[in-house]
Protein backbone atom coordinates (compact mmCIF):
# COMPACT_ATOMS: atom_id res chain seq x y z
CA UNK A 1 5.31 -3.79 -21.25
CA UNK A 2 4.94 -2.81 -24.77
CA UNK A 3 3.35 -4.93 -27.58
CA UNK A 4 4.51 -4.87 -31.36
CA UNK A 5 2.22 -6.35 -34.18
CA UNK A 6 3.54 -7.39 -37.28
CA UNK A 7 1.25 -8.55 -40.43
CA UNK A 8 1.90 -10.94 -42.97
CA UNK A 9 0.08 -11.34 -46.61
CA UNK A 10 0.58 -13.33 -49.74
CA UNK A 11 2.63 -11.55 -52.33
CA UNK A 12 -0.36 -10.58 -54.89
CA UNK A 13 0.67 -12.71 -57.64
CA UNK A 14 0.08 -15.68 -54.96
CA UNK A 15 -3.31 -17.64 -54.94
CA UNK A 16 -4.97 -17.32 -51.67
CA UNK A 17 -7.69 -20.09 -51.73
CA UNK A 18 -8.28 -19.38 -48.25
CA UNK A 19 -9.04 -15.91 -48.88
CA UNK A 20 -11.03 -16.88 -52.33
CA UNK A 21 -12.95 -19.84 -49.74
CA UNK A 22 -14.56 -16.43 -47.27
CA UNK A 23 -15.25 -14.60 -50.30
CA UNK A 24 -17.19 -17.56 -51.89
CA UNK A 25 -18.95 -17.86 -48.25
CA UNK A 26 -19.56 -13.85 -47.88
CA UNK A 27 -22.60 -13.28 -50.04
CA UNK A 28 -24.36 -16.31 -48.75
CA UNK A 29 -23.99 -15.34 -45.38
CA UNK A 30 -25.36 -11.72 -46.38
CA UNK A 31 -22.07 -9.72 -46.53
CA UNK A 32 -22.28 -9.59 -50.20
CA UNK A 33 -20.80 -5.96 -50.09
CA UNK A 34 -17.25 -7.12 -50.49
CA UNK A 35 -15.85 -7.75 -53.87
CA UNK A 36 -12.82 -9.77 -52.61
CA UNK A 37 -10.58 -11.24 -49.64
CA UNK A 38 -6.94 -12.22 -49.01
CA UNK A 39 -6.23 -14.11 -45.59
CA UNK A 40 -3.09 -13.38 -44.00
CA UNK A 41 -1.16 -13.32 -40.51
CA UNK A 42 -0.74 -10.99 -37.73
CA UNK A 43 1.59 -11.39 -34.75
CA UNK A 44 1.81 -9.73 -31.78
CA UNK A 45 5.23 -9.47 -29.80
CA UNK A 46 5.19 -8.41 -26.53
CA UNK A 47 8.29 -6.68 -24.75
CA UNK A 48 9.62 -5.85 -21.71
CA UNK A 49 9.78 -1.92 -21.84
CA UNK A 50 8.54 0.68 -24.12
CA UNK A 51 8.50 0.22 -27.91
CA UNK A 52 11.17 1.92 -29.66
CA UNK A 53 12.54 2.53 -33.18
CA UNK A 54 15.29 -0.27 -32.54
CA UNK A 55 12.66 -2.86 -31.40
CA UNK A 56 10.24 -1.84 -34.44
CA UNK A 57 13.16 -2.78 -36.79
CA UNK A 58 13.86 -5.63 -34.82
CA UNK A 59 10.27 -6.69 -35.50
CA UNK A 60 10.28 -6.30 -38.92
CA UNK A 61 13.81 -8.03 -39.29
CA UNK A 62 11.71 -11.02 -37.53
CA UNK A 63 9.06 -10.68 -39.70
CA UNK A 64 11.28 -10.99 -43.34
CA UNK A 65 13.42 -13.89 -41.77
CA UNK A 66 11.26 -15.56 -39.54
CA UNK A 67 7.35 -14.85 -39.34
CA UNK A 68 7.44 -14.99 -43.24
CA UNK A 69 7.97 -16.86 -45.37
CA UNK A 70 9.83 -14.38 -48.18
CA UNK A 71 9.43 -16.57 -51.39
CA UNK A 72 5.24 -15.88 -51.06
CA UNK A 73 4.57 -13.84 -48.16
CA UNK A 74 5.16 -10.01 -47.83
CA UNK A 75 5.50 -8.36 -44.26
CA UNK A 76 2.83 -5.19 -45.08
CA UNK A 77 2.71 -3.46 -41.68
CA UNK A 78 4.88 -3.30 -38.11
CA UNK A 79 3.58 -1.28 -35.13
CA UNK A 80 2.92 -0.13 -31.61
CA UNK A 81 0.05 -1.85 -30.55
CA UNK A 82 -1.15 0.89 -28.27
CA UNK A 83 -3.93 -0.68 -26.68
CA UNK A 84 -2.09 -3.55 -25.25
């Protein structure tokens, strides 16, 4: 059984007020070492076999139609998992 993850962000030009909300908390908390944050999504698709080109495209084909939301959200990354 293989496992593929897929990560979603905002576009850049998209206000992230969640991400802007952790940043705001960071410092206080006594992380203050990070200048920003964006909050995104990461799925993780699990398959019966081995991972293979054809189900990494398949992934990302999921991601642009379906795990996305393409108006505001870029897919940035698809991959093996290996440690699943």
């Amino acid at each position: 059984m293989g496992r593929v993850v897929v990560d979603v962000m905002p576009k850049p030009e998209i206000l992230d007020p969640q991400g802007k909300a952790v940043a705001g908390a960071l410092p206080r908390l006594g992380f203050g070492q990070f200048a920003s944050v964006r909050q995104g999504k990461r799925f993780e698709l699990e398959v019966d076999g081995p991972v293979t080109e054809e189900i990494l495209a398949a992934a990302r084909a999921a991601g642009e139609h379906v795990l996305s939301n393409p108006v505001i959200e870029d897919v940035v990354a698809v991959y093996e998992d290996v440690q699943a």
